[in-house]
N, C-alpha and C. Protein backbone atom coordinates (compact mmCIF):
# COMPACT_ATOMS: atom_id res chain seq x y z
N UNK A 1 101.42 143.29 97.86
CA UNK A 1 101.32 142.14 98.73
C UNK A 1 102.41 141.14 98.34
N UNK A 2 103.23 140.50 99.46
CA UNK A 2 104.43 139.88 98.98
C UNK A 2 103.52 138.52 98.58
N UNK A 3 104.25 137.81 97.61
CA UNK A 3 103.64 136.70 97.40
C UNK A 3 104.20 135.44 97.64
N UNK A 4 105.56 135.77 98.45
CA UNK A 4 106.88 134.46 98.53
C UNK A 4 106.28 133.69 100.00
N UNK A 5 105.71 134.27 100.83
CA UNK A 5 104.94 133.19 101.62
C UNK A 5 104.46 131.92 100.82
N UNK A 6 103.46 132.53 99.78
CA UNK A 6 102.44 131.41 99.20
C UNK A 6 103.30 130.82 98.39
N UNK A 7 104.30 131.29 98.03
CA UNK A 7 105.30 130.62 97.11
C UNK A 7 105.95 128.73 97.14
N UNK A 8 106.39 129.66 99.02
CA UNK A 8 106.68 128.61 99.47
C UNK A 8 105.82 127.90 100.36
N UNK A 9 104.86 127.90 100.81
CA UNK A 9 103.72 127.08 100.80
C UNK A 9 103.37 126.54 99.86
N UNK A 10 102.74 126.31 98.55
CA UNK A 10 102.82 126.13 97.35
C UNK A 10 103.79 125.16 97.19
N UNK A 11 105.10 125.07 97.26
CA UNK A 11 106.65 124.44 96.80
C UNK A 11 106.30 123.15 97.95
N UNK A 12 106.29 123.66 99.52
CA UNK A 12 106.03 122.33 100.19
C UNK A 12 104.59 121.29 100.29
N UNK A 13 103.70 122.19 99.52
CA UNK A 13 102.71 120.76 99.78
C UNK A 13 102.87 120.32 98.57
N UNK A 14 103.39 120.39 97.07
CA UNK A 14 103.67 119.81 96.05
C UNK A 14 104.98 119.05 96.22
N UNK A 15 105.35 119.22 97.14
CA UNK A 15 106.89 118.77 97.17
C UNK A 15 106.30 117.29 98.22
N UNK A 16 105.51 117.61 99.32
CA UNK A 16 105.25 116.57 99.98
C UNK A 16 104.34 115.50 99.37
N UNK A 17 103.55 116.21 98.19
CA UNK A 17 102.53 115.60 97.66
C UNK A 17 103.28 114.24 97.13
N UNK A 18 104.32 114.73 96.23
CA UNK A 18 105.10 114.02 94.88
C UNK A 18 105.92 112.84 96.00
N UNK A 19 106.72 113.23 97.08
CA UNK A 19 107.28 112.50 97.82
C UNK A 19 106.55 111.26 98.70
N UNK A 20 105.29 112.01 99.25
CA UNK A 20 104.40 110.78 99.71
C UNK A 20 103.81 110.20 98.54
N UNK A 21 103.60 110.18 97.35
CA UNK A 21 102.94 109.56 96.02
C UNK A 21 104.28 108.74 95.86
N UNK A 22 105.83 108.78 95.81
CA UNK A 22 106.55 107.81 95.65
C UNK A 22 106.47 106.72 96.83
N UNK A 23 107.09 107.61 97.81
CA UNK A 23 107.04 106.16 99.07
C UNK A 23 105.45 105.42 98.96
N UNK A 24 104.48 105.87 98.72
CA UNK A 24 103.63 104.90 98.65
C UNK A 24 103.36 103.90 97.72
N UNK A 25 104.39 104.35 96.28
CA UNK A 25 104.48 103.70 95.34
C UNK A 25 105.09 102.56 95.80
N UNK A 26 106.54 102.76 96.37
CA UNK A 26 107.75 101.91 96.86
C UNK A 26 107.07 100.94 98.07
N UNK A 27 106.21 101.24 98.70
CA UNK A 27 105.63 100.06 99.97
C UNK A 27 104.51 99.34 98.81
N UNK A 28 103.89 100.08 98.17
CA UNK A 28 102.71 99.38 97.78
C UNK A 28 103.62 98.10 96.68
N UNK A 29 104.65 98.52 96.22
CA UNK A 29 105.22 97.01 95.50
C UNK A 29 106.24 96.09 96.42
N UNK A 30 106.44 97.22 97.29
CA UNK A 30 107.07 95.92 98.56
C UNK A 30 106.35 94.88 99.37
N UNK A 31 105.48 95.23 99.61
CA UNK A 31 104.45 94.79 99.82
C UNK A 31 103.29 93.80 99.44
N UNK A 32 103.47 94.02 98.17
CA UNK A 32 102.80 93.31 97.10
C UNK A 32 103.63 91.96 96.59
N UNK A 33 105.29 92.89 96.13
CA UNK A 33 105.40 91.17 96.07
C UNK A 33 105.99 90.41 97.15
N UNK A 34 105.80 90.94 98.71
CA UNK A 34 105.85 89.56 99.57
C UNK A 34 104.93 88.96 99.35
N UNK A 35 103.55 89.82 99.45
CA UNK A 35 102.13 89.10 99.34
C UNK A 35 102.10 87.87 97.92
N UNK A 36 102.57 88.53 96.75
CA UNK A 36 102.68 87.36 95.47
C UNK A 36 103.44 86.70 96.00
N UNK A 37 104.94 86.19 96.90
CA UNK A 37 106.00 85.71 97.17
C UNK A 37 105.01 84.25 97.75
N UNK A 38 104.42 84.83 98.39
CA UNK A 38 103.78 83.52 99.08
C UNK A 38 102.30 83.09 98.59
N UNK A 39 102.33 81.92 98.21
CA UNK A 39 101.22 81.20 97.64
C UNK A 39 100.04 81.44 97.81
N UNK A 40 100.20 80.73 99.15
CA UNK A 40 98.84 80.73 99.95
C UNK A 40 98.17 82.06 99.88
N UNK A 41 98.45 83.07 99.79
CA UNK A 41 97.76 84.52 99.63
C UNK A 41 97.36 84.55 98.16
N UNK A 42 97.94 84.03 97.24
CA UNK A 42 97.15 83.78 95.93
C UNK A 42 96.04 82.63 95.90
N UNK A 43 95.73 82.06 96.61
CA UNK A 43 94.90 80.66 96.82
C UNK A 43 93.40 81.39 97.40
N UNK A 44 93.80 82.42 98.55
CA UNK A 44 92.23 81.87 99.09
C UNK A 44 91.95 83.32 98.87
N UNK A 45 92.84 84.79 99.49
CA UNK A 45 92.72 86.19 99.03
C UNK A 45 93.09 87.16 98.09
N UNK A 46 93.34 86.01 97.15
CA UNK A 46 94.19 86.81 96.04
C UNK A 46 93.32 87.49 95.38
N UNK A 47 92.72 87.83 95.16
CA UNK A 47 91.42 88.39 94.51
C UNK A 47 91.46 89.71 95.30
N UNK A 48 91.31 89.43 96.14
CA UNK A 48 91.14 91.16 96.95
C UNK A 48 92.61 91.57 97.49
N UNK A 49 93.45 91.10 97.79
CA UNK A 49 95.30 91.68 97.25
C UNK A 49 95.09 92.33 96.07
N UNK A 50 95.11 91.68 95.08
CA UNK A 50 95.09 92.21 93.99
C UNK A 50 94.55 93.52 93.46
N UNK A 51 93.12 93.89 94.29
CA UNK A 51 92.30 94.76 94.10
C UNK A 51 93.03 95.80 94.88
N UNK A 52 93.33 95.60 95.92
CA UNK A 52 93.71 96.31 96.75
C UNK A 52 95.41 96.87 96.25
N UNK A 53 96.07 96.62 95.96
CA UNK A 53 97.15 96.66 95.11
C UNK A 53 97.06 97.83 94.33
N UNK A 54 96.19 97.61 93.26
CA UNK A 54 95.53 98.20 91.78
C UNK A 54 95.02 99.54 92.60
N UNK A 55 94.24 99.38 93.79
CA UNK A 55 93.88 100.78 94.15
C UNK A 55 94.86 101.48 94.58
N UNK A 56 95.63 101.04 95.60
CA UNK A 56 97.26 101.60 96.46
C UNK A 56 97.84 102.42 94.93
N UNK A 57 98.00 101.47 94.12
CA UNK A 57 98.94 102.26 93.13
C UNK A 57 98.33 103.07 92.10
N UNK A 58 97.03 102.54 91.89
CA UNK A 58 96.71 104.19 91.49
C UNK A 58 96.51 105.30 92.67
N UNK A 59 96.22 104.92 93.63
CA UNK A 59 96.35 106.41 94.68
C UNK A 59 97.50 107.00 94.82
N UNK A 60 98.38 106.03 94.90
CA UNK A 60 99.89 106.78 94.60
C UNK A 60 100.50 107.78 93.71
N UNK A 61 99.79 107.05 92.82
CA UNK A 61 100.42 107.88 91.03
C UNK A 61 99.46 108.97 91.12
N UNK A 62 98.32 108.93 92.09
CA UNK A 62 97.44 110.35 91.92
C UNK A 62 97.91 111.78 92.77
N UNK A 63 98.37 110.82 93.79
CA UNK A 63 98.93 111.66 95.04
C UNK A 63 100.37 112.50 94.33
N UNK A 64 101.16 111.56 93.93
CA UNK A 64 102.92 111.67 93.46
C UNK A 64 102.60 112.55 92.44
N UNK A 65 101.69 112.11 91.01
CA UNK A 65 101.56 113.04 89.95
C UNK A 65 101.04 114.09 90.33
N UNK A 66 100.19 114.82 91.22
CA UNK A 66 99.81 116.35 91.84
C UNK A 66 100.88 117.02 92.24
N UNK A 67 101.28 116.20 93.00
CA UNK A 67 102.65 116.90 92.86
C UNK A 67 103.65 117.31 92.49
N UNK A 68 103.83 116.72 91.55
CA UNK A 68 104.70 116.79 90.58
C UNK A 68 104.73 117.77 89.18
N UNK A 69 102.93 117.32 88.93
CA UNK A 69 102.52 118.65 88.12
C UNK A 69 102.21 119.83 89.42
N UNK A 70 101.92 120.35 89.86
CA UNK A 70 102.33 121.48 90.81
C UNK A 70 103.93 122.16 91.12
N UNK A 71 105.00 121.00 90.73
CA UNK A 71 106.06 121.76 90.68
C UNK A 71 106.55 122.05 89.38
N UNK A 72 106.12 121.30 88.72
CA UNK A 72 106.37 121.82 87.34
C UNK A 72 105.49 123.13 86.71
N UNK A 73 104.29 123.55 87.31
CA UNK A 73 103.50 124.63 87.41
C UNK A 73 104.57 125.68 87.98
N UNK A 74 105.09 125.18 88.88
CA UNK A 74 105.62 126.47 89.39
C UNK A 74 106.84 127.37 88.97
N UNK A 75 107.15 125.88 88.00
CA UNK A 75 108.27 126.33 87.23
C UNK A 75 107.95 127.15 85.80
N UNK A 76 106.61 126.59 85.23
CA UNK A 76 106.15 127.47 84.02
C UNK A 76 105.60 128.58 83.91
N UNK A 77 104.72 128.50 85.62
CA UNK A 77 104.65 130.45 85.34
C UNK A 77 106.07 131.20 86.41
N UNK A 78 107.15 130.51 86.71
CA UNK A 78 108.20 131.08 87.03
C UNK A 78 108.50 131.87 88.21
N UNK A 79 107.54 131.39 89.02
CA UNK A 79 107.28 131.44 90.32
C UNK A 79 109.20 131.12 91.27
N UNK A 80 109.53 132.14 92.45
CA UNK A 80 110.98 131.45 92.63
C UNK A 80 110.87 130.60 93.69
């Protein structure tokens, strides 16, 4: 049974994983510091920015790091 289908299936959802885990990294601090940039969002909702922030970027680093360890998997059992 060939196995280079799953290979590369395998390669693109770790590859998309790691890539959507960065760009969400990159909006979630763009984002964040317009939101710190301006005051008034620290005054009355800063409390839940903040929270919300803290979750964005750990979902990111969960999303980006799967992927990332998945391509590095693929490189240690040597998969092409």
């Amino acid at each position: 049974m060939p196995v280079t289908p799953l290979v590369t299936a395998f390669t693109a959802i770790a590859t998309g994983a790691a890539l959507l885990g960065a760009g969400l990294l990159t909006m979630t601090i763009i984002f964040g510091g317009l939101a710190f940039y301006f005051s008034i969002f620290d005054m009355h909702i800063g409390g839940f920015i903040k929270k919300l922030l803290m979750a964005s970027l750990g979902g990111s680093f969960l999303v980006g790091g799967g992927g990332a360890l998945g391509l590095w998997l693929k490189g240690v059992f040597g998969l092409p």
